[in-house]
Protein backbone atom coordinates (compact mmCIF):
# COMPACT_ATOMS: atom_id res chain seq x y z
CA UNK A 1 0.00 0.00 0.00
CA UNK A 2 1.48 3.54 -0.90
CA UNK A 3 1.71 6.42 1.82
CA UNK A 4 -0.35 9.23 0.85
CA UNK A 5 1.28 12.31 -0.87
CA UNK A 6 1.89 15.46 0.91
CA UNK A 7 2.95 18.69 -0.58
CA UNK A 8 5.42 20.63 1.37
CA UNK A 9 4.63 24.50 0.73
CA UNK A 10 7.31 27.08 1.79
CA UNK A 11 5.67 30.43 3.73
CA UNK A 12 8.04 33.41 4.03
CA UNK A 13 8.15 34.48 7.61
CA UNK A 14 10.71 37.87 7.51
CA UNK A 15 14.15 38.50 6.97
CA UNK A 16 17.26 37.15 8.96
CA UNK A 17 17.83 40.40 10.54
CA UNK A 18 14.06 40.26 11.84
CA UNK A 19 15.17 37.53 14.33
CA UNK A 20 17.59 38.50 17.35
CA UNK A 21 20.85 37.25 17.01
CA UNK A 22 21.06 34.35 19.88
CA UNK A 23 17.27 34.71 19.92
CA UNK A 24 14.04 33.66 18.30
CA UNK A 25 10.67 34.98 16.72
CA UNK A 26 7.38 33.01 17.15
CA UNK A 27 4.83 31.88 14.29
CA UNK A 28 1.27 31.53 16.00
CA UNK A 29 -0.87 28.87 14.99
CA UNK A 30 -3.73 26.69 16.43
CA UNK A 31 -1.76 23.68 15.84
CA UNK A 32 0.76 24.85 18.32
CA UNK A 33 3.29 27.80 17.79
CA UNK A 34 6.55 27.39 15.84
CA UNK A 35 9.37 28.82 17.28
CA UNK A 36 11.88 30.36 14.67
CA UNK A 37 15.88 30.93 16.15
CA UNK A 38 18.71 32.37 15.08
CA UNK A 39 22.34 31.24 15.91
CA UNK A 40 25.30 33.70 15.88
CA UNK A 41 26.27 32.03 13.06
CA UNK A 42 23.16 33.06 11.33
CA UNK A 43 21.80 29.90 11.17
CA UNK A 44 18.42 29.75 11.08
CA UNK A 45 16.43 26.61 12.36
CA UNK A 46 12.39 26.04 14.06
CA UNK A 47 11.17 24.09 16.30
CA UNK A 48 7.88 23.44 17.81
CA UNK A 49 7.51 26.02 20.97
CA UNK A 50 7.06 23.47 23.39
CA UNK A 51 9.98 21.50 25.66
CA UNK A 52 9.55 17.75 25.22
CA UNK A 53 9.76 18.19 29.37
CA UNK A 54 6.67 20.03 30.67
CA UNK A 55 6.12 22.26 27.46
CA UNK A 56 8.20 25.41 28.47
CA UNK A 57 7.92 27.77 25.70
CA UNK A 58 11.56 26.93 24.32
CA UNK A 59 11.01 30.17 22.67
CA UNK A 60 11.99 32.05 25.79
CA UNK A 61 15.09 30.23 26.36
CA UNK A 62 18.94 30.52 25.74
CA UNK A 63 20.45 29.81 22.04
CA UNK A 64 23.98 29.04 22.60
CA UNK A 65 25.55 27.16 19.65
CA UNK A 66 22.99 24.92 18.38
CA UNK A 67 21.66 24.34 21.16
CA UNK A 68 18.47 26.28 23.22
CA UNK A 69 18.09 25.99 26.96
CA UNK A 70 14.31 25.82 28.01
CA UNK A 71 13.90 28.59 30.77
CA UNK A 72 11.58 26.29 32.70
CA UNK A 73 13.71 23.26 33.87
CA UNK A 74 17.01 23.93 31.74
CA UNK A 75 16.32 20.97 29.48
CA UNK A 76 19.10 21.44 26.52
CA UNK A 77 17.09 21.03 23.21
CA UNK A 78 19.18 20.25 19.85
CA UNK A 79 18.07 22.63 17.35
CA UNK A 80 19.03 20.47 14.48
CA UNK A 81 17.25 17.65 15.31
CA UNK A 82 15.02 18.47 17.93
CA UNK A 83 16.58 16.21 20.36
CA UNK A 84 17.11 16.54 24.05
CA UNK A 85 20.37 16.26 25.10
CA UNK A 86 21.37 13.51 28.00
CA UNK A 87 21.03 13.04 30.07
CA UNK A 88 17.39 13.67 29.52
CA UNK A 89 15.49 11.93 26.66
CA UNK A 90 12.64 13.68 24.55
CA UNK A 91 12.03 15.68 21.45
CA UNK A 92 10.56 18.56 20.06
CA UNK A 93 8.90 18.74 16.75
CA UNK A 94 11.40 20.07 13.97
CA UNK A 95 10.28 22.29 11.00
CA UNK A 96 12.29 22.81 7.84
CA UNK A 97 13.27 26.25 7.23
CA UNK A 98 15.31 27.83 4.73
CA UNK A 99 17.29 31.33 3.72
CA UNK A 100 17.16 32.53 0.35
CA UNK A 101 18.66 36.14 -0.08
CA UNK A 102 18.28 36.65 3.28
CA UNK A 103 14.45 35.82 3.71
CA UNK A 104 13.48 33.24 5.98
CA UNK A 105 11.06 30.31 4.63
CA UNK A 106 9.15 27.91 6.90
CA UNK A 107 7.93 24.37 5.63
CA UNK A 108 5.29 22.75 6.20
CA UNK A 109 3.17 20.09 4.89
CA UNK A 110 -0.77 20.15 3.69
C-alpha cells in the first residue's frame, strides 16, 4: 500500500535580521506555535515552541551554539534535530526552514 502524498509548501516568515541574534521569533498557529531561532552564526532553524519536558515555551530560552536551553527546567534542546540532550530523553517537533537572499522560509506540509 502507498503512503499518501503530501505537498510541502514554503511560507516566508521575515528577513534574517528580523530575528535577534542568539534569539528567536514566534509563528502563532492553532496547531501549536513554531518557534523560529537564530544562531550567531546566522543559522536559522524552528522548532515546535514546546519543551519535550513540561512544554516550556523553548522560545523564551537561551540559544547558545545549536543548542536552546528551556527557561523552565534547563532541558538542553538540539536545534538540528530536535533532540534533548542527556542526560534527559525527549524531542521537540522540527520544522524545515530555509534562507534565500536573506528571507526566511518555513515548511510545512498540507
Amino acid at each position: 500500500m502507498n503512503a499518501p502524498v503530501t505537498a510541502q509548501h514554503w511560507f516566508p516568515l521575515c528577513q534574517v535580521d528580523d530575528i535577534p541574534r542568539l534569539g528567536s521569533r514566534v509563528v502563532e498557529r492553532e496547531a501549536g506555535n513554531i518557534a523560529v531561532f537564530r544562531t550567531a552564526t546566522d543559522t536559522v532553524f524552528a522548532l515546535l515552541d514546546r519543551c519535550p519536558h513540561k512544554a516550556g515555551p523553548l522560545s523564551q530560552g537561551i540559544v547558545h551554539g545549536e543548542t536552546v536551553t528551556c527557561p523552565l527546567h534547563s532541558w538542553n534542546i538540539d536545534l538540528t534535530s530536535g533532540e534533548a540532550k542527556a542526560p534527559d530523553v525527549g524531542c521537540a517537533r522540527r520544522f524545515p526552514v530555509k534562507v534565500e537572499g536573506g528571507a526566511v522560509f518555513l515548511g510545512l506540509v498540507d
